[in-house]
N, C-alpha and C. Protein backbone atom coordinates (compact mmCIF):
# COMPACT_ATOMS: atom_id res chain seq x y z
N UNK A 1 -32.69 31.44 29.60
CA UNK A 1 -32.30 30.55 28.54
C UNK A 1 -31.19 31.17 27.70
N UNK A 2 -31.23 32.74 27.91
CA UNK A 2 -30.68 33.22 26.36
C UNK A 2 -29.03 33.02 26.87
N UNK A 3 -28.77 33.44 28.51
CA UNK A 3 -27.48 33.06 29.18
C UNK A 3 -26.62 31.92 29.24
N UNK A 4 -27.76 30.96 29.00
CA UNK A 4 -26.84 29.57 28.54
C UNK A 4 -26.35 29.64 27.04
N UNK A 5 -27.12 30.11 26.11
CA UNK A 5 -26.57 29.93 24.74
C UNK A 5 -25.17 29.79 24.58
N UNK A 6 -24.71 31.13 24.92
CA UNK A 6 -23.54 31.13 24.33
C UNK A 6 -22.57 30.06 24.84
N UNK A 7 -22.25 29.97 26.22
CA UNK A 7 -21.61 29.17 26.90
C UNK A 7 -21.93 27.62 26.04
N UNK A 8 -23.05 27.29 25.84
CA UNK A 8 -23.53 25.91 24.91
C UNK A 8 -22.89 26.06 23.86
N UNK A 9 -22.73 27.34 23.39
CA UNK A 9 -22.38 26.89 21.73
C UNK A 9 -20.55 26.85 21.94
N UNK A 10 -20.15 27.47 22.75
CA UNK A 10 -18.53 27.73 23.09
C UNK A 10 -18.26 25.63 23.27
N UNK A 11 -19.07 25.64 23.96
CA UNK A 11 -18.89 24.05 24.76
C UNK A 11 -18.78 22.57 23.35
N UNK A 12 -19.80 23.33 22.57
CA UNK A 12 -20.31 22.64 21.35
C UNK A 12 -18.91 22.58 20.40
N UNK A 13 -18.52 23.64 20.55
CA UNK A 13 -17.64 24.21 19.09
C UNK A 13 -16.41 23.57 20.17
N UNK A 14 -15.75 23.00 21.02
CA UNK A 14 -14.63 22.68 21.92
C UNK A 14 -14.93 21.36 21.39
N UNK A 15 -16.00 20.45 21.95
CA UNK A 15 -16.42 19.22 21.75
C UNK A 15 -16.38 18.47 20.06
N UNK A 16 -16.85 19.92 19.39
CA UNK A 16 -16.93 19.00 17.78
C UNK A 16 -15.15 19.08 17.21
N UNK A 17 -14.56 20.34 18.13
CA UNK A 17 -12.95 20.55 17.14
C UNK A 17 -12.23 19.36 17.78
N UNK A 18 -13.02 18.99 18.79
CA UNK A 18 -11.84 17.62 19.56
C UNK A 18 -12.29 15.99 18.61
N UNK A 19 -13.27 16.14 18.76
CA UNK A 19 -13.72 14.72 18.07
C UNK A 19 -13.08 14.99 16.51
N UNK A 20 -13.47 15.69 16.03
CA UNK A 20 -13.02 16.22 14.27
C UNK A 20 -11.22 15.87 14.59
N UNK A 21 -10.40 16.52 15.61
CA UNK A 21 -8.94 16.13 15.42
C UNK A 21 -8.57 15.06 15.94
N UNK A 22 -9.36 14.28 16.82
CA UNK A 22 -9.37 12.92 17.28
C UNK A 22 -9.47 11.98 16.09
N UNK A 23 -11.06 12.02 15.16
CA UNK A 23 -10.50 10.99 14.06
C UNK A 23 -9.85 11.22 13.00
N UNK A 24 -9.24 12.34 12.85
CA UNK A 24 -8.30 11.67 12.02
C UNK A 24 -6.78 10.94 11.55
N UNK A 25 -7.30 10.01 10.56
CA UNK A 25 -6.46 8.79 11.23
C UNK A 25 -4.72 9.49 10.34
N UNK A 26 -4.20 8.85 11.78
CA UNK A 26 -2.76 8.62 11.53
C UNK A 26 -2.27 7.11 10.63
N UNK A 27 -2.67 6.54 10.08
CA UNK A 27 -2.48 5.73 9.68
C UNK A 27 -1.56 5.84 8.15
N UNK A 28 -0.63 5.19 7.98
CA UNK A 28 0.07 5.20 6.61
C UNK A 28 -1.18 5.33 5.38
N UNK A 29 -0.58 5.86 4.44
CA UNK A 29 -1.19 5.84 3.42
C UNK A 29 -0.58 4.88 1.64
N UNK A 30 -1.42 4.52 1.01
CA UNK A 30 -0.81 3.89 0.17
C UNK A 30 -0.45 4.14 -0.85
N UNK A 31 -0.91 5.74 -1.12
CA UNK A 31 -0.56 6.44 -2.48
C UNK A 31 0.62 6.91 -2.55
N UNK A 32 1.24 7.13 -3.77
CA UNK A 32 2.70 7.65 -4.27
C UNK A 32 3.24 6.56 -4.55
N UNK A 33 4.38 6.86 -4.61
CA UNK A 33 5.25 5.67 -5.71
C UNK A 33 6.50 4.78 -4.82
N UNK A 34 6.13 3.52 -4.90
CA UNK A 34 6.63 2.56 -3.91
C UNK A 34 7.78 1.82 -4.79
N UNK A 35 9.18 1.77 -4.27
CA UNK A 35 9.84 1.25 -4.93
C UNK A 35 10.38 -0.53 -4.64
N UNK A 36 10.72 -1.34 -5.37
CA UNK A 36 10.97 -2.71 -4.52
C UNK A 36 11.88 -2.96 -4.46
N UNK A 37 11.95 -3.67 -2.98
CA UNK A 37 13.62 -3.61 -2.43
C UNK A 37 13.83 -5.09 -2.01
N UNK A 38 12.73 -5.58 -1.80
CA UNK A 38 13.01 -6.99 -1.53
C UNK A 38 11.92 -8.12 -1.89
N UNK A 39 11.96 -9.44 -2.50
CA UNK A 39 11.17 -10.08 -2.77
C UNK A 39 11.31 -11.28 -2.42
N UNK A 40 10.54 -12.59 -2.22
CA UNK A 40 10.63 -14.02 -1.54
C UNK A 40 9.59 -14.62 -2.30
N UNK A 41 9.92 -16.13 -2.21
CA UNK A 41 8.55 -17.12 -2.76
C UNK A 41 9.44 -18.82 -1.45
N UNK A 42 8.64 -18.92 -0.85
CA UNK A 42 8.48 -20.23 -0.46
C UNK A 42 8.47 -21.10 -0.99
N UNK A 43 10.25 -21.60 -1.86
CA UNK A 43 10.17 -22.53 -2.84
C UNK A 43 10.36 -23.74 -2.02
N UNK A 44 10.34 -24.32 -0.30
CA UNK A 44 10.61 -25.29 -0.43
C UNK A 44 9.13 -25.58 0.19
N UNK A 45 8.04 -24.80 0.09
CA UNK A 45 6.64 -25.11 0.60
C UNK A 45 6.59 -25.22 2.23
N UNK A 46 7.46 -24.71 2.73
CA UNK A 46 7.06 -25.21 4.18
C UNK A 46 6.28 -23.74 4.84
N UNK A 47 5.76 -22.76 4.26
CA UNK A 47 4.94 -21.89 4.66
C UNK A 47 5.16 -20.58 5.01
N UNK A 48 6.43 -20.41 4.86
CA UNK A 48 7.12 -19.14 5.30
C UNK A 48 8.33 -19.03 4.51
N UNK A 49 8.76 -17.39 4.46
CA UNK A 49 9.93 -17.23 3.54
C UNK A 49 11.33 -17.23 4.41
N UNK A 50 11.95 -18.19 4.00
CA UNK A 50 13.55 -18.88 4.66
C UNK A 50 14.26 -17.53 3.87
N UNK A 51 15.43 -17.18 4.88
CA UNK A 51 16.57 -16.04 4.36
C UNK A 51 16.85 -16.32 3.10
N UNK A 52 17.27 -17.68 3.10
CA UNK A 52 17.77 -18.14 1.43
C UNK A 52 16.66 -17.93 0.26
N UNK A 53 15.84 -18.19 0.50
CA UNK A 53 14.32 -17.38 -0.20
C UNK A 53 14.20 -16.12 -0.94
N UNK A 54 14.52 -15.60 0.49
CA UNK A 54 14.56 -13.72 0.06
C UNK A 54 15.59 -13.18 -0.70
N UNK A 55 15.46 -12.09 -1.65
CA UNK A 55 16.17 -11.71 -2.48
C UNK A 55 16.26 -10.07 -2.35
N UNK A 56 17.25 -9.60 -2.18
CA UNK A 56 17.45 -8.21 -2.09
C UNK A 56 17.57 -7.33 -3.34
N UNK A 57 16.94 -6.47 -3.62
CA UNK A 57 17.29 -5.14 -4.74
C UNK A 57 17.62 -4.35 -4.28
N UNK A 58 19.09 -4.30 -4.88
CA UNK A 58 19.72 -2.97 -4.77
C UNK A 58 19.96 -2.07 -5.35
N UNK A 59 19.38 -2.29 -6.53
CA UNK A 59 18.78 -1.11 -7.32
C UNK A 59 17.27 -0.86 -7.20
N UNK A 60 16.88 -0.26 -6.02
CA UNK A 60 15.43 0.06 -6.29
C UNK A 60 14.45 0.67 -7.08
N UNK A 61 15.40 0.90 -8.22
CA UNK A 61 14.52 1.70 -9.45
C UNK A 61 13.86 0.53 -10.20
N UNK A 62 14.68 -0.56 -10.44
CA UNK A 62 14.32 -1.63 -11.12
C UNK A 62 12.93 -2.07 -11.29
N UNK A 63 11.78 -1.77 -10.51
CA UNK A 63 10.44 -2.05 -10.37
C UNK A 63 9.79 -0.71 -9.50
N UNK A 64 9.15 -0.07 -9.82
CA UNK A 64 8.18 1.09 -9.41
C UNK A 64 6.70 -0.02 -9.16
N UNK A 65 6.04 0.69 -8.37
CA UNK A 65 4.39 0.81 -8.16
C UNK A 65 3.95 2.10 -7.79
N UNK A 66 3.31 2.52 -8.19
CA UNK A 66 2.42 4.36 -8.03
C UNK A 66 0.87 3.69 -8.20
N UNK A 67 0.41 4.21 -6.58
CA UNK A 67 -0.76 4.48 -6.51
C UNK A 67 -1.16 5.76 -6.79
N UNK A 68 -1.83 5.85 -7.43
CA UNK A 68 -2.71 7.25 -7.24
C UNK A 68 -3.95 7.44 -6.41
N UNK A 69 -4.37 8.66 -5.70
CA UNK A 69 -5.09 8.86 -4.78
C UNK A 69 -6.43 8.26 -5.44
N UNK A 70 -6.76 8.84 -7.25
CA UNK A 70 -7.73 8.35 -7.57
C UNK A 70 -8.24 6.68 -8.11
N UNK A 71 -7.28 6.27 -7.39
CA UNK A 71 -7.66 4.98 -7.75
C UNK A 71 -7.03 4.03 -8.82
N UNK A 72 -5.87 4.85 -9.66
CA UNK A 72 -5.29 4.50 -10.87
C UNK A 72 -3.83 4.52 -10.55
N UNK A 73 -2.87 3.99 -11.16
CA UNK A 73 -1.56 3.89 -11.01
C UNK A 73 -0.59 3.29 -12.19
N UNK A 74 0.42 3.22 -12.04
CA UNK A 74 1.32 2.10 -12.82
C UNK A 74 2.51 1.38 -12.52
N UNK A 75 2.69 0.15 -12.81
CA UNK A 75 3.86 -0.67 -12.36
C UNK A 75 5.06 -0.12 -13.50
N UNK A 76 6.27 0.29 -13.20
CA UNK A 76 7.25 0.03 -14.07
C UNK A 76 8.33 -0.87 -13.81
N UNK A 77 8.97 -1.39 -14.76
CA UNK A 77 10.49 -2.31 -15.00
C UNK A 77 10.59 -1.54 -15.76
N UNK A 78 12.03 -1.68 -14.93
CA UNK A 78 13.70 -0.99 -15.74
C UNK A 78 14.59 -1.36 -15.65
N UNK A 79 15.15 -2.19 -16.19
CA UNK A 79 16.75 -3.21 -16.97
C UNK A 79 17.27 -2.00 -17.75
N UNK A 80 18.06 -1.67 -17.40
CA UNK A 80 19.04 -0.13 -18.30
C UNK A 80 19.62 -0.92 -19.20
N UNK A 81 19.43 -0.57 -20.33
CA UNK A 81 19.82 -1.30 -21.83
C UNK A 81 19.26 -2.43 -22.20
N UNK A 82 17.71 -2.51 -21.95
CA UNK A 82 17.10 -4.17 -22.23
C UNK A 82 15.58 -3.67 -21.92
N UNK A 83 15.12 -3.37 -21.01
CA UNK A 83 13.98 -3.35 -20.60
C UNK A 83 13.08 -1.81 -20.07
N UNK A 84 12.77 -1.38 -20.36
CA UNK A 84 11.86 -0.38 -19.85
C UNK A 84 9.77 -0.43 -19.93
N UNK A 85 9.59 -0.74 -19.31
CA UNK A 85 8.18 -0.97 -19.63
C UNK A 85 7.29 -0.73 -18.50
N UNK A 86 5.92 0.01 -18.93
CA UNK A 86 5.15 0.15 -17.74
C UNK A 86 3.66 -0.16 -17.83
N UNK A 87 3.25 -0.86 -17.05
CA UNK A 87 2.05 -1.24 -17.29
C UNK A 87 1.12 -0.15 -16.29
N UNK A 88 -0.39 0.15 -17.09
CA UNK A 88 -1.11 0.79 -16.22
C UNK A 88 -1.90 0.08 -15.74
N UNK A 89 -2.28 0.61 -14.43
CA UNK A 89 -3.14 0.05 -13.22
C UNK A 89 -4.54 1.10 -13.81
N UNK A 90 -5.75 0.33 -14.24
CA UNK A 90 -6.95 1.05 -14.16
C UNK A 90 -7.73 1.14 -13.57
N UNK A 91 -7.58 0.63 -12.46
CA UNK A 91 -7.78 0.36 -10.72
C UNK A 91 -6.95 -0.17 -9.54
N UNK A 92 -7.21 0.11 -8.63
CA UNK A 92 -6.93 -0.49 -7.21
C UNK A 92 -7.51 -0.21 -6.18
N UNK A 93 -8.30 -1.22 -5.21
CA UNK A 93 -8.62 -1.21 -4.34
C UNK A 93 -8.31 -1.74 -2.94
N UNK A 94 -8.51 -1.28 -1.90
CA UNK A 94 -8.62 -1.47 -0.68
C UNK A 94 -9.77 -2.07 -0.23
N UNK A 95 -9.74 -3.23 0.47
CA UNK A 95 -10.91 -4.02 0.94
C UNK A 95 -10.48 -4.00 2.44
N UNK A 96 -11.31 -4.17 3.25
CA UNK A 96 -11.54 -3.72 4.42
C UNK A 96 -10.82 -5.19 5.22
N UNK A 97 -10.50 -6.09 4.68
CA UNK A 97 -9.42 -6.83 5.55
C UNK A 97 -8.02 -7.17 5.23
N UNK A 98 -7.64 -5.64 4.65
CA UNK A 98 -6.24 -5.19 4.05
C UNK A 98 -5.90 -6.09 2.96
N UNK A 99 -7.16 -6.32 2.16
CA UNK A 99 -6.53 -7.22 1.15
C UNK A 99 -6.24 -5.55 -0.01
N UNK A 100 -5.44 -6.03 -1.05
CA UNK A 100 -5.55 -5.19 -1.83
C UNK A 100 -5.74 -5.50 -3.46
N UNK A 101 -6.42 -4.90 -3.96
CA UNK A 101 -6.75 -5.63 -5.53
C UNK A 101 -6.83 -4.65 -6.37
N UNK A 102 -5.80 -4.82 -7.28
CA UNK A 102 -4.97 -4.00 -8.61
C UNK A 102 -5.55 -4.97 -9.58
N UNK A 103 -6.41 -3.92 -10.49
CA UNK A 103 -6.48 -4.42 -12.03
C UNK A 103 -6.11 -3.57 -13.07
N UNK A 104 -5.03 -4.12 -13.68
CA UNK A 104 -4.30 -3.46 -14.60
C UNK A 104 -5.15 -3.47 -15.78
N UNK A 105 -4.19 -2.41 -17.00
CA UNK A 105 -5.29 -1.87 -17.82
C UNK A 105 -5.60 -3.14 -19.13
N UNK A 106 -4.73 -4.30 -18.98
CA UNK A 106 -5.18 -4.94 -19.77
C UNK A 106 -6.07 -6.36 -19.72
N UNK A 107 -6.22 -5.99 -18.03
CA UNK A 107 -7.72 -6.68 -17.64
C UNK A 107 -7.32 -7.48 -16.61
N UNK A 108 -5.76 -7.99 -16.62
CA UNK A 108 -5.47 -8.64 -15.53
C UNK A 108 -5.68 -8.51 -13.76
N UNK A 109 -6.00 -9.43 -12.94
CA UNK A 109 -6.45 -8.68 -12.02
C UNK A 109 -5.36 -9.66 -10.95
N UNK A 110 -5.12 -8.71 -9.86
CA UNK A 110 -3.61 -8.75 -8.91
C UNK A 110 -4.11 -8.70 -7.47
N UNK A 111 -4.21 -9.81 -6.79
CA UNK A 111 -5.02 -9.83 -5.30
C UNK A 111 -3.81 -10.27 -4.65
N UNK A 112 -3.95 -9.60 -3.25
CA UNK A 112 -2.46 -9.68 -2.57
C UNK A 112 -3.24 -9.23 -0.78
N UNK A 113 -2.74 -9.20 0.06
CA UNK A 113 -2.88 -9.01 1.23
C UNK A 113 -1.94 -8.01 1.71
N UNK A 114 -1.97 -6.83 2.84
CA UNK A 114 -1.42 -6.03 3.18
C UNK A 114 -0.47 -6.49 4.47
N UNK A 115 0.79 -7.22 4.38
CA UNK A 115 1.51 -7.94 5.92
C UNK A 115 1.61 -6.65 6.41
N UNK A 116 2.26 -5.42 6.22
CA UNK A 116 2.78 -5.00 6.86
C UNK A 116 2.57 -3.09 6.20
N UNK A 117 2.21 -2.17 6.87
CA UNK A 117 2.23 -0.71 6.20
C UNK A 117 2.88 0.42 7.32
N UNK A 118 4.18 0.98 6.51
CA UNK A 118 4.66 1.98 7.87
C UNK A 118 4.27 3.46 6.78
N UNK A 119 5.00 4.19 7.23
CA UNK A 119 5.22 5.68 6.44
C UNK A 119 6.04 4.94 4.85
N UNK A 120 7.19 4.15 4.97
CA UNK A 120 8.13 3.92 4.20
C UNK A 120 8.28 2.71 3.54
N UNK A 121 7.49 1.88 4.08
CA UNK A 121 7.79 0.55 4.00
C UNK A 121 6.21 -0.48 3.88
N UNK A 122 6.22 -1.14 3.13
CA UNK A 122 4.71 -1.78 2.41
C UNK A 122 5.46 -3.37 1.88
N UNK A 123 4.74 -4.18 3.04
CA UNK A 123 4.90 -5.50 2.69
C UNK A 123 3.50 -6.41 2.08
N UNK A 124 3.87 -7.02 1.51
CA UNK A 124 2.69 -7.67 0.17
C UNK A 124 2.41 -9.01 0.11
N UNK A 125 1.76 -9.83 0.82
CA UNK A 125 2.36 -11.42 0.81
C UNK A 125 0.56 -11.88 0.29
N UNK A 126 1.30 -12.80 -0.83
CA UNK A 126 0.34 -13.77 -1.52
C UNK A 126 0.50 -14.78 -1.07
N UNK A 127 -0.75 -15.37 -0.62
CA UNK A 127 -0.77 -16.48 0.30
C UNK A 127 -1.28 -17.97 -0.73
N UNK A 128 -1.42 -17.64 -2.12
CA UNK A 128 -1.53 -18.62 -3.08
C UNK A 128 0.03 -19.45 -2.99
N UNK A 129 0.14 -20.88 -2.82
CA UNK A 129 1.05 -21.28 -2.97
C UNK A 129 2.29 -21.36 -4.30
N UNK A 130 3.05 -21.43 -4.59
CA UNK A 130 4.04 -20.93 -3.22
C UNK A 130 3.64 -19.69 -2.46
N UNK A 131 4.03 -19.51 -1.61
CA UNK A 131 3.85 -17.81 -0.94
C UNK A 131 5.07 -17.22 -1.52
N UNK A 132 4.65 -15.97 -1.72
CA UNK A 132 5.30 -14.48 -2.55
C UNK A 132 4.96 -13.47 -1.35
N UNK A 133 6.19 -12.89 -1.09
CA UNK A 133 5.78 -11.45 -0.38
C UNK A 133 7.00 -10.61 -1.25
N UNK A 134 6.53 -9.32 -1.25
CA UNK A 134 7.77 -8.45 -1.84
C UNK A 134 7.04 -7.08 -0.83
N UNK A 135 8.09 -6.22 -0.77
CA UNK A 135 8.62 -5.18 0.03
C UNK A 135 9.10 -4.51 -0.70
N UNK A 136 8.34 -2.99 -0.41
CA UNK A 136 8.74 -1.84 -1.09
C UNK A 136 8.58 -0.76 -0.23
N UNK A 137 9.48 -0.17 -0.54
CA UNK A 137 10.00 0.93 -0.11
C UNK A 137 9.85 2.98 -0.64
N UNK A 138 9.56 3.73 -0.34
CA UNK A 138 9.35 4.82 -1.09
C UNK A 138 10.58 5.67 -0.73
């Protein structure tokens, strides 16, 4: 018996370091600070956002979102000479069918769906009519 041990535990310790680097996930993450680069609303109702719809920022400072790992974050606007303001996020969550739900700190609460998540790129589409998607970028 005592001749198998070791060979078992060598076999054991191969088997648990493969499964242990197997799950973990490669998957984008949603924390850090997402900037917005593009936004749409389906103003003529037909269900999808038409080119003429979409609106490009080319100043991507203009609107921040920061997740934080713990669960907290903040939206900023910035109009250089007019506007600076940031609201805090005193939550956000992840629900398990990529919806995502931000409640800011003054109680308001922000439900949105996840279209799209790379390394760089985080698309957001509210499916309340009109439809809204905006795209941000880090």
């Amino acid at each position: 018996m005592k001749k198998y041990l070791f060979p078992t535990l060598i076999l054991a310790c191969i088997v648990g370091a493969t499964l242990s680097s197997c799950s973990k996930s490669n998957s984008p993450s949603l924390t850090g600070t997402w900037k917005l680069s593009q936004l749409g609303t389906d103003l003529n109702n037909n269900g999808v956002i038409d080119s003429g719809e979409m609106i490009s920022n080319n100043n991507t400072e203009f609107v921040t979102l920061t997740l934080n790992s713990n669960g907290t974050g903040a939206e900023r606007v910035t109009v250089p000479g007019w506007v600076d303001t940031t609201y805090g996020i005193s939550s956000w969550k992840l629900k398990s069918n990529l919806d995502l739900v931000i409640t800011y700190g003054m109680g308001d609460i922000y439900y949105t769906h996840i279209a799209k998540l790379t390394e760089n790129s985080l698309t957001l589409a509210d499916t309340i009519r009109p439809i809204q998607w905006t795209v941000w970028t880090r």
